[in-house]
Protein backbone atom coordinates (compact mmCIF):
# COMPACT_ATOMS: atom_id res chain seq x y z
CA UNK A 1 106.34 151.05 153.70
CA UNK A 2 110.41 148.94 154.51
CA UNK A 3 115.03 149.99 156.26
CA UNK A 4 118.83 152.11 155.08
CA UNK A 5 120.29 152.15 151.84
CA UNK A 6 122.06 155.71 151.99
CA UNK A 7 122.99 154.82 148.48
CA UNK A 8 121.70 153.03 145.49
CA UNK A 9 122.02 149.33 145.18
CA UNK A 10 122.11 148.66 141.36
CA UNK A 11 120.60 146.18 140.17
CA UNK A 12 122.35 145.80 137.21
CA UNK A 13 125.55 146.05 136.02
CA UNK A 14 126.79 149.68 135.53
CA UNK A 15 126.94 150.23 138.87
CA UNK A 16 130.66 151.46 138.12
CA UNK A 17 129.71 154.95 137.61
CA UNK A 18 127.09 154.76 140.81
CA UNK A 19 128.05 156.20 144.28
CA UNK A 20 128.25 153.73 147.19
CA UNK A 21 127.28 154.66 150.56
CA UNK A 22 128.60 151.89 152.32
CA UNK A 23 132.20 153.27 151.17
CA UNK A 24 134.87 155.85 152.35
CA UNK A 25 134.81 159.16 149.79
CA UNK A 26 137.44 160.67 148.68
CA UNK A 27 135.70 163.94 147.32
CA UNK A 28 136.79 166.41 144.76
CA UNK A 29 136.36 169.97 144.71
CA UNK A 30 133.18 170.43 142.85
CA UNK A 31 132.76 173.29 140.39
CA UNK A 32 129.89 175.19 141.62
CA UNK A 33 127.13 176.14 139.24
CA UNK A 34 127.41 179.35 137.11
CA UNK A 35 124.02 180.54 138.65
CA UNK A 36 121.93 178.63 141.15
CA UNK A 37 118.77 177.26 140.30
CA UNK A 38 116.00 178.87 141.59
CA UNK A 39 112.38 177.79 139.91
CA UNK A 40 111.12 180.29 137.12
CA UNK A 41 108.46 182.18 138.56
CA UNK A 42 105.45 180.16 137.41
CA UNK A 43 107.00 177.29 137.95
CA UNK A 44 105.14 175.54 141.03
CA UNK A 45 102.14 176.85 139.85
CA UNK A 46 100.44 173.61 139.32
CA UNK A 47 100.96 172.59 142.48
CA UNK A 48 97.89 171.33 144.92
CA UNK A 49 97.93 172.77 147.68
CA UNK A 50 94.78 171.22 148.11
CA UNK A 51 96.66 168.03 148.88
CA UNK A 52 98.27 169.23 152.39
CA UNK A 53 96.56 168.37 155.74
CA UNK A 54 95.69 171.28 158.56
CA UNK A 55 98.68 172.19 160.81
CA UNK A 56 98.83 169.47 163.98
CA UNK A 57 100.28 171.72 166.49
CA UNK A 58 98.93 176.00 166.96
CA UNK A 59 101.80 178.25 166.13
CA UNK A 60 102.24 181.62 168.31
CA UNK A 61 100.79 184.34 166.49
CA UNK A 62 102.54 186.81 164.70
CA UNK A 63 102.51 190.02 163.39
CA UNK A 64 101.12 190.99 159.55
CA UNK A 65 104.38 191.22 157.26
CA UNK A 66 104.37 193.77 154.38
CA UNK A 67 104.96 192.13 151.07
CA UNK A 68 108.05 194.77 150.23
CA UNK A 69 111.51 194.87 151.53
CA UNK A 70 114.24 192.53 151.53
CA UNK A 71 113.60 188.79 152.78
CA UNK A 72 114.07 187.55 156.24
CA UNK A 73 116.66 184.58 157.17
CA UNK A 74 114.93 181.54 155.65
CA UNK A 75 116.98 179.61 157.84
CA UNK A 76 117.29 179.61 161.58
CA UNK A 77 118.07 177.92 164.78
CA UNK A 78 116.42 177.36 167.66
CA UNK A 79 117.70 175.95 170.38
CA UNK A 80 120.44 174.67 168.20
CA UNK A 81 118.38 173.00 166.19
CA UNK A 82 118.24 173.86 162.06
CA UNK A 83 114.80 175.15 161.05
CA UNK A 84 112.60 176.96 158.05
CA UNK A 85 112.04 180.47 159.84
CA UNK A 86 108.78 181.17 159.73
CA UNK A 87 109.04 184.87 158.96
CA UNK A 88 110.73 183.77 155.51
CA UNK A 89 107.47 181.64 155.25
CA UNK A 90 105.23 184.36 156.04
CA UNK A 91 107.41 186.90 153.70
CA UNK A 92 107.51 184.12 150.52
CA UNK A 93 103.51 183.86 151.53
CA UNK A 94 103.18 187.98 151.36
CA UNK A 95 105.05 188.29 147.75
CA UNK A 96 103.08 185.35 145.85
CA UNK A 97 99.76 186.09 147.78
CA UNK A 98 99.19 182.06 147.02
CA UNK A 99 98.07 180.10 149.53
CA UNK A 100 101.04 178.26 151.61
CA UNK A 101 104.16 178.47 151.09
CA UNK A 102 105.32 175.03 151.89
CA UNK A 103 103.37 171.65 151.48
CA UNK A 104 104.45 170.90 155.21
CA UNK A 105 101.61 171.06 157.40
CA UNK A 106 104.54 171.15 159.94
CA UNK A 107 106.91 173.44 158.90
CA UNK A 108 107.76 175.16 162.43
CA UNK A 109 108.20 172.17 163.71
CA UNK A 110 110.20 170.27 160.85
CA UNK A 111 113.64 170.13 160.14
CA UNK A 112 114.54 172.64 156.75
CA UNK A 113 114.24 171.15 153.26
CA UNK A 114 117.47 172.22 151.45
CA UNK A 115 116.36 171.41 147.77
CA UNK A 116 119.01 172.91 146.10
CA UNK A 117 122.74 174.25 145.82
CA UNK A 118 121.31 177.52 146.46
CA UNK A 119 119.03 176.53 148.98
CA UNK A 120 122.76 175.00 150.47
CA UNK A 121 124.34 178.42 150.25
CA UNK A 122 121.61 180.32 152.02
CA UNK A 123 121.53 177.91 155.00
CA UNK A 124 125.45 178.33 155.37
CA UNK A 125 124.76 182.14 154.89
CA UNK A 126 122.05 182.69 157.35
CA UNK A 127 123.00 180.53 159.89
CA UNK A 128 126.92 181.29 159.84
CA UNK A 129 128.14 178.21 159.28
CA UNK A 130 129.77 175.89 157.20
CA UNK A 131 127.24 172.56 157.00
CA UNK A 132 128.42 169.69 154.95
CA UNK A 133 126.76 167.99 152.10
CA UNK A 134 126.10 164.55 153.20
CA UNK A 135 128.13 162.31 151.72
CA UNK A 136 125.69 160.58 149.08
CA UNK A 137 124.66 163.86 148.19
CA UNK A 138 128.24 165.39 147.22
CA UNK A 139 129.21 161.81 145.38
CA UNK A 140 125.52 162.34 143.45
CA UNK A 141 126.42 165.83 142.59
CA UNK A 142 129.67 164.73 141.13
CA UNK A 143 128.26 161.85 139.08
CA UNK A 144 125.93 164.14 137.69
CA UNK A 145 128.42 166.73 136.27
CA UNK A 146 129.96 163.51 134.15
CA UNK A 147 129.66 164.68 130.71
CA UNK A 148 127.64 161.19 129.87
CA UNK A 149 125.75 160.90 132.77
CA UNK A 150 124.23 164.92 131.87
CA UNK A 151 123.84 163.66 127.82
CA UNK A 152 121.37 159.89 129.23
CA UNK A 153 119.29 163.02 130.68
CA UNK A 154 119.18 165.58 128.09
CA UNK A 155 121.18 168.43 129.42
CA UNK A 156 124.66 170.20 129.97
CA UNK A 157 127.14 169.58 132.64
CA UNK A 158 127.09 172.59 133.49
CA UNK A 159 123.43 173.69 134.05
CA UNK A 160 122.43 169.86 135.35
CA UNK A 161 122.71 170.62 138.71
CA UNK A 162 120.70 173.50 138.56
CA UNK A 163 117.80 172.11 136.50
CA UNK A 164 117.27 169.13 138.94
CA UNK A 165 117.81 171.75 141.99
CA UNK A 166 114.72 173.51 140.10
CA UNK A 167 112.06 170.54 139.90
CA UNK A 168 113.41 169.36 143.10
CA UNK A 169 112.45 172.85 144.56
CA UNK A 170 109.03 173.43 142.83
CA UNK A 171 108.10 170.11 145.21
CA UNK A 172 110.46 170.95 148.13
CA UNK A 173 112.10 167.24 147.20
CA UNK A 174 115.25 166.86 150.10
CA UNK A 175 118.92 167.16 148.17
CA UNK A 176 119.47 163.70 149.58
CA UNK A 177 116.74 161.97 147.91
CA UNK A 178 118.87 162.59 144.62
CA UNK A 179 120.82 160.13 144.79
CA UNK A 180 117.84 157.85 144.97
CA UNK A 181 116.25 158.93 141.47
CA UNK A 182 119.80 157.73 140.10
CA UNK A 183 118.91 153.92 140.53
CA UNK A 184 116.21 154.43 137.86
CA UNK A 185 118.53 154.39 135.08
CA UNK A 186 119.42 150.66 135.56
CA UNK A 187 116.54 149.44 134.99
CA UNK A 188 115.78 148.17 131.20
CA UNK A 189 112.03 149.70 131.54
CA UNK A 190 110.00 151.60 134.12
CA UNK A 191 106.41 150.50 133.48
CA UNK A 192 103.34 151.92 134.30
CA UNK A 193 100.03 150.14 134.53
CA UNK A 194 97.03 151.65 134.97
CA UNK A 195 93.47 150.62 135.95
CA UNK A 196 90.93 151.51 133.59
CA UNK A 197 88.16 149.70 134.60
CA UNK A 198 84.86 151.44 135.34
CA UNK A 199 85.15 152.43 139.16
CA UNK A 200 87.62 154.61 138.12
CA UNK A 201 85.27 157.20 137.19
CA UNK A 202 84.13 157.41 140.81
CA UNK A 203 85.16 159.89 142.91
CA UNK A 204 88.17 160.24 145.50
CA UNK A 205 88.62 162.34 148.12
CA UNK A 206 92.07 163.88 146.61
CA UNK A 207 91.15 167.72 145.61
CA UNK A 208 91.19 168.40 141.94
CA UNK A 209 93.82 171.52 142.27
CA UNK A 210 91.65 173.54 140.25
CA UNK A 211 88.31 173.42 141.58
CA UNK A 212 88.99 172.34 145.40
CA UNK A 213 86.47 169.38 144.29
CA UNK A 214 86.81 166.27 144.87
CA UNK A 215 88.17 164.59 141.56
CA UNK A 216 88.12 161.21 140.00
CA UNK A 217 89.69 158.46 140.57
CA UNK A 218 90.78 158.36 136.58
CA UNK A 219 91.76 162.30 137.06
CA UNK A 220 93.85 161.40 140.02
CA UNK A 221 96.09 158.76 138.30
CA UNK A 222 96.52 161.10 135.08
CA UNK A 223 97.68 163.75 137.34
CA UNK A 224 99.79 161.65 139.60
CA UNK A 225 101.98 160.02 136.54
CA UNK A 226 101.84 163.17 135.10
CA UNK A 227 104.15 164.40 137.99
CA UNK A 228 106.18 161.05 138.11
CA UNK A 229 107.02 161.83 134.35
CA UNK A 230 107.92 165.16 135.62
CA UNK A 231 110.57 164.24 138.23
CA UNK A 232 111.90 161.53 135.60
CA UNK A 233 112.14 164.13 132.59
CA UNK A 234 114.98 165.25 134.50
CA UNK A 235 116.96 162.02 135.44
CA UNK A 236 118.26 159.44 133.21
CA UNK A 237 116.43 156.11 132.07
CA UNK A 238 116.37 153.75 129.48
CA UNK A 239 112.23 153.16 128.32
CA UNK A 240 109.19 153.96 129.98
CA UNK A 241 106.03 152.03 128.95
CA UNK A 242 102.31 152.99 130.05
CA UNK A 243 99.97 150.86 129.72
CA UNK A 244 95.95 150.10 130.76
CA UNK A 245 93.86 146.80 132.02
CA UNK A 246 91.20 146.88 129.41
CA UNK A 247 92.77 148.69 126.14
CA UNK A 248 95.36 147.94 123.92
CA UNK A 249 96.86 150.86 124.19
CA UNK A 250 100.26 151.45 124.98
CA UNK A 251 102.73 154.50 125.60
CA UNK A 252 106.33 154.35 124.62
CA UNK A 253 108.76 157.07 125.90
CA UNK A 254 112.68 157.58 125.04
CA UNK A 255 114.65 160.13 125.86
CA UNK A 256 116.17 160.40 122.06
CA UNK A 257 118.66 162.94 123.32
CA UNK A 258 115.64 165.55 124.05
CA UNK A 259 116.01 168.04 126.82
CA UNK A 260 113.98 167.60 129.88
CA UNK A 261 110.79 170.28 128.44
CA UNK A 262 110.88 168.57 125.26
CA UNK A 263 110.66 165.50 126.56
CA UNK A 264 107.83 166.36 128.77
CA UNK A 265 105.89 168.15 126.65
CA UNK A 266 105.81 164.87 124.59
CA UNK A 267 104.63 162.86 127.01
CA UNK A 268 102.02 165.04 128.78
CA UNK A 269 100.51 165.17 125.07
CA UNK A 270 100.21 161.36 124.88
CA UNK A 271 99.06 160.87 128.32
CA UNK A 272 96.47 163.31 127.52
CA UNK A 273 95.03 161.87 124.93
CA UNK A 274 95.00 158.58 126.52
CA UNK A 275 93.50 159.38 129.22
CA UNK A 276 90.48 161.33 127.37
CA UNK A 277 89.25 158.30 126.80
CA UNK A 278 87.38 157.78 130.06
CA UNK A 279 87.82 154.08 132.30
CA UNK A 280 85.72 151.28 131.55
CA UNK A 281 85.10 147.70 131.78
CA UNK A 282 86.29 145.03 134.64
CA UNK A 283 89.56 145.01 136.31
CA UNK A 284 92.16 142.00 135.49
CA UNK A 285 94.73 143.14 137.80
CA UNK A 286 95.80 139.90 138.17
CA UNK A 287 96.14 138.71 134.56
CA UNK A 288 97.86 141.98 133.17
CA UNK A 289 100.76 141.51 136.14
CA UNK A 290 101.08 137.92 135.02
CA UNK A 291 101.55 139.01 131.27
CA UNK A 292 103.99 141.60 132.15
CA UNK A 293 105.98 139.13 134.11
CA UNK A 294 106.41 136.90 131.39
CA UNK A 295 106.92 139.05 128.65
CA UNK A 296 109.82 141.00 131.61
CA UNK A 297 111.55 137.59 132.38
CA UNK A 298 115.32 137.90 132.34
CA UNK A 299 115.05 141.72 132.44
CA UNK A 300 115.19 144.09 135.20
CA UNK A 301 111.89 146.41 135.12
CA UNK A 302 110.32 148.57 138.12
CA UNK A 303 106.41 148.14 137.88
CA UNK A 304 104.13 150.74 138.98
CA UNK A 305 99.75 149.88 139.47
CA UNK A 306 98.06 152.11 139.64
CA UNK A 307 94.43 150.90 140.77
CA UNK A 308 90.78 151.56 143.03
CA UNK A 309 90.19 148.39 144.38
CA UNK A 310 90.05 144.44 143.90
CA UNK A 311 90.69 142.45 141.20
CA UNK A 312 88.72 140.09 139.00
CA UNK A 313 88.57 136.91 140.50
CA UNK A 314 88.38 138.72 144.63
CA UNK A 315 89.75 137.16 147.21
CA UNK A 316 91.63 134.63 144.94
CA UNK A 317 93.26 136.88 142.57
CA UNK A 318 94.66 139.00 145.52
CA UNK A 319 96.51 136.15 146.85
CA UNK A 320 97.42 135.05 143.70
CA UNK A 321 99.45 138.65 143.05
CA UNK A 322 100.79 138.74 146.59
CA UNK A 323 102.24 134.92 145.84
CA UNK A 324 103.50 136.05 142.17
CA UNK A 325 105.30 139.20 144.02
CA UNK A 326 106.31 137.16 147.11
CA UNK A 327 108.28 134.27 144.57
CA UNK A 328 109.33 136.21 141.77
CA UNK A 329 113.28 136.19 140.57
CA UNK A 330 115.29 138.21 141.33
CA UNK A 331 113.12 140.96 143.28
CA UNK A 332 115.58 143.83 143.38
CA UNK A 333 115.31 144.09 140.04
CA UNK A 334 112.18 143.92 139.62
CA UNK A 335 110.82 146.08 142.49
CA UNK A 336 106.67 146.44 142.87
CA UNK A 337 104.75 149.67 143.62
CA UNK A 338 101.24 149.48 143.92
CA UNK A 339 99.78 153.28 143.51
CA UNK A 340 96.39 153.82 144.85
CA UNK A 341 93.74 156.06 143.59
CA UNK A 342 90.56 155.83 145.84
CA UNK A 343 88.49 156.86 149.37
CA UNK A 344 88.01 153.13 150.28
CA UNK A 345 90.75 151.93 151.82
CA UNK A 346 89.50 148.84 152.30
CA UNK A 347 89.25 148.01 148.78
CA UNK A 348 93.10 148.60 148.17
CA UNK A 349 94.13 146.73 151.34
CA UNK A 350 95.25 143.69 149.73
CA UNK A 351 98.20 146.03 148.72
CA UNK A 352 99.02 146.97 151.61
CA UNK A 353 99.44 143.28 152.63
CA UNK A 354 101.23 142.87 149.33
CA UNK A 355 103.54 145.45 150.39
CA UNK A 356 104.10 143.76 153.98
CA UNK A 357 104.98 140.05 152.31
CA UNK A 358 106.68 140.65 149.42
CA UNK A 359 110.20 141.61 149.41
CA UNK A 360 111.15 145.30 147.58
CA UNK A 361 107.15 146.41 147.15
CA UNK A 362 105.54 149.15 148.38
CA UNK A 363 101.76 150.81 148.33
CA UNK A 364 101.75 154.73 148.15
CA UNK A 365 98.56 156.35 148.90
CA UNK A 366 98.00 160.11 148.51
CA UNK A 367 100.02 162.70 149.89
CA UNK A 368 97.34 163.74 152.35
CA UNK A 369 97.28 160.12 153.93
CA UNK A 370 100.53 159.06 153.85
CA UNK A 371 101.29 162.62 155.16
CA UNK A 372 99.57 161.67 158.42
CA UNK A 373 100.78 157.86 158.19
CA UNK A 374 104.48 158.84 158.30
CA UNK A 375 104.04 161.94 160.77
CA UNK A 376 102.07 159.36 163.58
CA UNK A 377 105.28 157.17 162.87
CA UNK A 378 108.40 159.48 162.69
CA UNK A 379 107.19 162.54 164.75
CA UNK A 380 106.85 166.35 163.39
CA UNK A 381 110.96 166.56 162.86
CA UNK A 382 110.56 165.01 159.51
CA UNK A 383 110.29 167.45 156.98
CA UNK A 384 107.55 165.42 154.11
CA UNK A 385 106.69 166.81 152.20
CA UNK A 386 105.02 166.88 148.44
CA UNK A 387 108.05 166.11 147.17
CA UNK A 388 109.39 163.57 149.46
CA UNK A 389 106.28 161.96 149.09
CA UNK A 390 106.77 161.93 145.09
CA UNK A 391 110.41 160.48 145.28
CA UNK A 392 108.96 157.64 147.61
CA UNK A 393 106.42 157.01 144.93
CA UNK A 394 109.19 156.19 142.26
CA UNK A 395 111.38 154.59 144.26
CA UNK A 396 110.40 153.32 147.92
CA UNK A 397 109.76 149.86 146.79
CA UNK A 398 113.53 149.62 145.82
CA UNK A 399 115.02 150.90 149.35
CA UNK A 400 113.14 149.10 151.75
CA UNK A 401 115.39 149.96 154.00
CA UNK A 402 115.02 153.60 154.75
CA UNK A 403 112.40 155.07 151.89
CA UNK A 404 110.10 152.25 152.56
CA UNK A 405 110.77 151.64 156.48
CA UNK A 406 109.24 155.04 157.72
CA UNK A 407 106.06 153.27 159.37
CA UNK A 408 108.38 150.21 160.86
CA UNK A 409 108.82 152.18 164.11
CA UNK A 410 112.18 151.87 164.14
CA UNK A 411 114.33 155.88 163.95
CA UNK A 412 116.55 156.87 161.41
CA UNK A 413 120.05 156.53 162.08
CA UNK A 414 122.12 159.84 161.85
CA UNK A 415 123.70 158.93 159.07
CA UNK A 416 120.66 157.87 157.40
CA UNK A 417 119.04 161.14 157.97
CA UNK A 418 122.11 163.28 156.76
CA UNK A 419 122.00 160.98 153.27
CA UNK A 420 118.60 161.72 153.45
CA UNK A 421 117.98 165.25 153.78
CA UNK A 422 120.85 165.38 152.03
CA UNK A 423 123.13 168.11 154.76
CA UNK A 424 125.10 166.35 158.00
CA UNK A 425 122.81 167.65 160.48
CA UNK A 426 124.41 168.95 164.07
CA UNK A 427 123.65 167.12 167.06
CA UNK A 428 121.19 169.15 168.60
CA UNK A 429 119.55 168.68 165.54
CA UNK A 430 119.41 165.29 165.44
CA UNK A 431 118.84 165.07 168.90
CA UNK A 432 115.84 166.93 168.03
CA UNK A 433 114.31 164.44 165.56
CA UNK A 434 115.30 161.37 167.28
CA UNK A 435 112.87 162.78 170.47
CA UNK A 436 109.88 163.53 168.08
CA UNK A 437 110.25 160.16 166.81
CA UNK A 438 110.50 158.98 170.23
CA UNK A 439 107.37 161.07 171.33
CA UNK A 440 105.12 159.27 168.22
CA UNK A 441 105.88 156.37 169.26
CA UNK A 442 104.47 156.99 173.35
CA UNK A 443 101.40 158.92 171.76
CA UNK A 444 100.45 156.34 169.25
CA UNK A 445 97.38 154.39 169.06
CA UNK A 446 97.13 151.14 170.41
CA UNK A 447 95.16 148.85 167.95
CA UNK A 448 97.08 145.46 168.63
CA UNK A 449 99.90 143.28 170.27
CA UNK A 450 102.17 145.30 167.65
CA UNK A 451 101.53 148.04 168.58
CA UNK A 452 102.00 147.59 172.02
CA UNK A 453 105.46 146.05 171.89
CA UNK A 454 106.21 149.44 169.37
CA UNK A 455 105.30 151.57 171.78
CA UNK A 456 106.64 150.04 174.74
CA UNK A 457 110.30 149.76 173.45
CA UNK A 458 112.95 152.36 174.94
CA UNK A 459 115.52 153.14 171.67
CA UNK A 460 119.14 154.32 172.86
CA UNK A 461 120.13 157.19 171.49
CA UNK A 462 123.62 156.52 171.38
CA UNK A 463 123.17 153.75 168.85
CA UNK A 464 121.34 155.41 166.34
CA UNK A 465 123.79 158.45 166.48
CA UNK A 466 126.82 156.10 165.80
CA UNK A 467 125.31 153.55 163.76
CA UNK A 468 125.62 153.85 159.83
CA UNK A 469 122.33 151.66 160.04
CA UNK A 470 119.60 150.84 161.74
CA UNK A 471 119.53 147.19 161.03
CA UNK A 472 123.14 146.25 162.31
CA UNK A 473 121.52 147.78 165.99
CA UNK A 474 121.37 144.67 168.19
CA UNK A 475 117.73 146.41 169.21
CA UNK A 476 116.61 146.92 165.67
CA UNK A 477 117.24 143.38 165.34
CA UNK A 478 115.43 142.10 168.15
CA UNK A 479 112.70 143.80 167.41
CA UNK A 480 112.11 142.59 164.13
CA UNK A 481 113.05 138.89 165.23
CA UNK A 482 109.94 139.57 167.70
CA UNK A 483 107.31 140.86 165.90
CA UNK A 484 107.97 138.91 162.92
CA UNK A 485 107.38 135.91 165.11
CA UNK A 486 104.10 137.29 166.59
C-alpha cells in the first residue's frame, strides 16, 4: 500500500467546493439531522462474515447475556483509552442471534468505529464527554448538506447525512474515511476492468457468504464490485464504465438524478447479467490497459483490474504495465488499482511490484489478507475493518500517503488518525495506538535487510503527536531516503 492526505487532493478543477486539510477551518454550526441514521434492520444482511480472520489475542471470559433489556454502553474507556465495550458486542450479538457483531477480529483491542452522527452522539453520551469531529470530517459533513453537492448524489440535504451514515454503518466504514469517497467525483470516469479469461472459474479461498464454500474467482469479482457500486450509489460521480478482457461488452452507469436504491438496483441488474456469462478465453491484461490509456488521454479516470494472475505475453507484459503505470501523465489523475481475485499469490505479484514503482497505484487483496497484512504493520489499535478495507479499495491508490502507506512501517500521525477515524482522539488514546504500532513493529518477521532496519528504528512519540504529517518528520524522511537506497 503508500503516506497523509487528511483531505482530498483534486485532481481536477472544482476543487472550490472540496475541503482542504492542510487549511485552518472556520466551522459553522451544522444543522443536525432530523433523525439519525441507523441501518434498516435487514440491512447488513449480506454481509460475509465469512471474510473475517479468528481473534489474535484470547479475551477474558464472560458471562451469558440475555437477549432482553435495554443495551449496555457501546462505548467505553479503559484506561483512558476510547473503546467498543464488549458487553454492547455481546448484547447486539444476543438480539440478532447472527454470527459477529463486528468484522474486527480485534474489537477489544481496537480503537471504536464511529460510523455515523448517531454513532457520534452515543460515544459523547456514554462516555460523558464532548469529543470533536475531526476536522475533515465536520468540513465533509458541511459540503455534503450543499443543496448541489446532495442533487450529483441523488438525495436531500436533509436526509444525506443520514443515508451515507447508513451504508457507512452496515460495513462499520470510519466517519473520517468520508471525506475520502468525495475525491471520486472529479474524476471524468471510474472504470472497471475485469478479467474474464478462463482461470477465473477456478476457485479462491474467499468464502462464498452463502454456503461457507470456497467460491470462484469470477463469483468473487461480481461480488466485490457489487459492493464498490454500493458505497458509490451513495456519493457523487460523473460515469462509471465496466468492462471485460475478452468480450465486447461494456457497462455504462449515470446517476440521471436517481436516488441511491434506484440507482443500485440498476446496476446490480446489469452486472448480473454480465456476469452470467461465465469467464473464458486468455488474458490480455496488458493490451486492454494500453487501449484504455489511449482512448483516456487528456482525461482524468481512476482504473480499477480486477484479475487472477499473469498476463499474455508473462514476464514481458508485466513489465510492460508496470513501465506504462510508472511513465504515464499526469498520475494523480489517473490513479491505478489493481484488485485481486485468487489463492496464488504468486501469480498476482507483479502487482504488488506495480504498486511499489508506480506512483498513486495500489493492489488490494481480500479482506481476510489484507486484514492480517495491515494488523502485522499497524498493531491491534487500528480498528479495519470490512469497511475500511472497502474505502481503501476505491480510493487507496489516490492517497498514497496515509490510505495506501499502512504497510510502510512508518505510524500515523495524530492528526492523521483523528481525520481518519474521523473523532480527535484523547491522548491516552493515541498514546495507545502509537504503542501497538510500536509493538508490530518489534514482533515482526524478519525476512530481509528491510525488515531489519523497520524493526530496528526507535519512532519518537512526540513527533508524531505534533506533526500534521508523517512525511515532514526528519525520521520519516530518513527512513525512506535509506531504504529507498537499499
Amino acid at each position: 500500500m503508500g503516506f497523509l492526505k487528511n483531505i482530498m487532493t483534486p485532481p481536477a478543477a472544482a476543487a472550490s467546493r472540496k475541503p482542504n486539510n492542510q487549511q485552518q477551518y472556520t466551522t459553522r454550526t451544522i444543522n443536525p439531522p432530523t433523525s439519525y441514521g441507523a441501518a434498516p434492520s435487514n440491512y447488513g444482511a449480506q454481509q460475509n462474515t465469512s471474510y473475517y480472520p479468528a481473534p489474535t489475542a484470547p479475551v477474558a471470559p464472560t458471562a451469558p447475556m440475555p437477549s432482553g433489556g435495554d443495551p449496555p454502553k457501546k462505548y467505553v474507556k479503559v484506561n483512558g483509552v476510547m473503546k467498543l465495550n464488549p458487553e454492547f458486542k455481546r448484547w447486539q450479538e444476543a438480539q440478532t442471534g447472527v454470527g459477529t457483531a463486528t468484522s474486527l477480529p480485534n474489537s477489544a483491542q481496537a480503537l471504536p468505529v464511529v460510523s455515523s452522527m448517531e454513532d457520534h452522539m452515543q460515544l459523547n453520551n456514554d462516555l460523558g464527554t464532548d469529543i470533536p469531529l475531526a476536522e475533515s470530517t465536520d468540513a465533509t459533513i458541511e459540503m455534503m448538506q450543499e443543496p448541489e453537492f446532495c442533487v450529483d448524489a441523488g438525495m436531500n440535504p436533509d436526509t444525506m447525512v443520514d443515508e451515507i451514515g447508513a451504508v457507512l454503518s452496515k460495513y462499520e466504514v470510519p466517519m473520517g474515511l468520508m471525506n475520502k469517497l468525495m475525491m471520486l467525483s472529479e474524476y471524468h470516469s471510474l472504470e472497471f476492468i475485469i478479467d474474464d479469461s478462463g482461470s477465473m472459474q477456478c476457485a479462491t479461498d474467499t468464502k462464498d457468504p452463502e454456503t461457507r464454500q470456497p467460491m470462484s474467482r469470477w463469483k468473487e469479482a461480481k461480488l466485490r464490485l457489487k459492493e464498490m457500486i454500493e458505497i458509490l450509489a451513495y456519493v457523487p460521480f460523473n460515469q462509471i464504465m465496466i468492462q471485460f478482457l475478452n468480450r465486447p461488452d461494456q457497462i455504462i452507469l449515470t446517476r440521471q438524478g436517481r436516488a441511491p436504491a434506484d440507482f443500485m438496483q440498476d446496476a446490480y441488474n446489469k452486472i448480473d447479467a454480465a456476469f452470467a456469462r461465465g469467464p473464458a478465453g486468455t488474458t490480455p491484461a496488458l493490451e486492454k490497459l494500453q487501449e484504455s490509456f489511449v482512448r483516456g488521454q487528456g482525461k482524468s479516470i481512476a482504473r480499477y483490474f480486477f484479475g487472477d494472475g499473469t498476463p499474455n505475453g508473462g514476464v514481458r507484459a508485466q513489465q510492460e504495465i508496470i513501465k506504462i503505470l510508472k511513465h504515464r501523465q499526469d498520475p494523480a489523475g489517473n490513479p491505478m488499482t489493481f484488485v485481486s481475485c485468487t489463492n496464488e499469490d504468486d501469480q498476482v505479484e507483479w502487482m504488488k511490484d506495480a504498486e511499489e514503482i508506480a506512483p498513486y497505484c495500489s493492489e488490494a487483496d481480500d479482506f481476510k489478507d489484507e486484514g492480517e497484512e495491515v494488523m502485522k504493520d499497524q498493531g491491534v489499535a487500528l480498528p479495519y475493518t470490512k469497511g475500511f478495507h472497502l474505502i481503501c479499495t476505491l480510493v487507496a491508490a489516490m492517497n498514497p500517503d496515509d490510505l495506501d502507506a499502512m504497510d510502510e512501517s512508518v505510524p500515523f500521525t495524530k492528526n492523521t488518525l483523528d481525520n481518519l477515524l474521523g473523532i480527535q482522539h484523547n491522548e491516552e488514546s493515541y498514546r495507545y495506538y502509537f504503542d501497538c504500532f510500536v509493538n508490530a513493529q518489534r514482533a515482526r518477521r524478519v525476512e530481509g535487510p528491510m525488515d531489519q532496519i523497520k524493526k530496528n528504528v526507535r519512532w519518537n512519540y512526540n513527533d508524531f503527536l505534533r506533526a500534521p504529517v508523517a512525511k515532514d518528520i526528519p525520521q520519516v524522511q530518513q527512513l525512506k531516503y535509506q531504504l529507498a537506497n537499499m
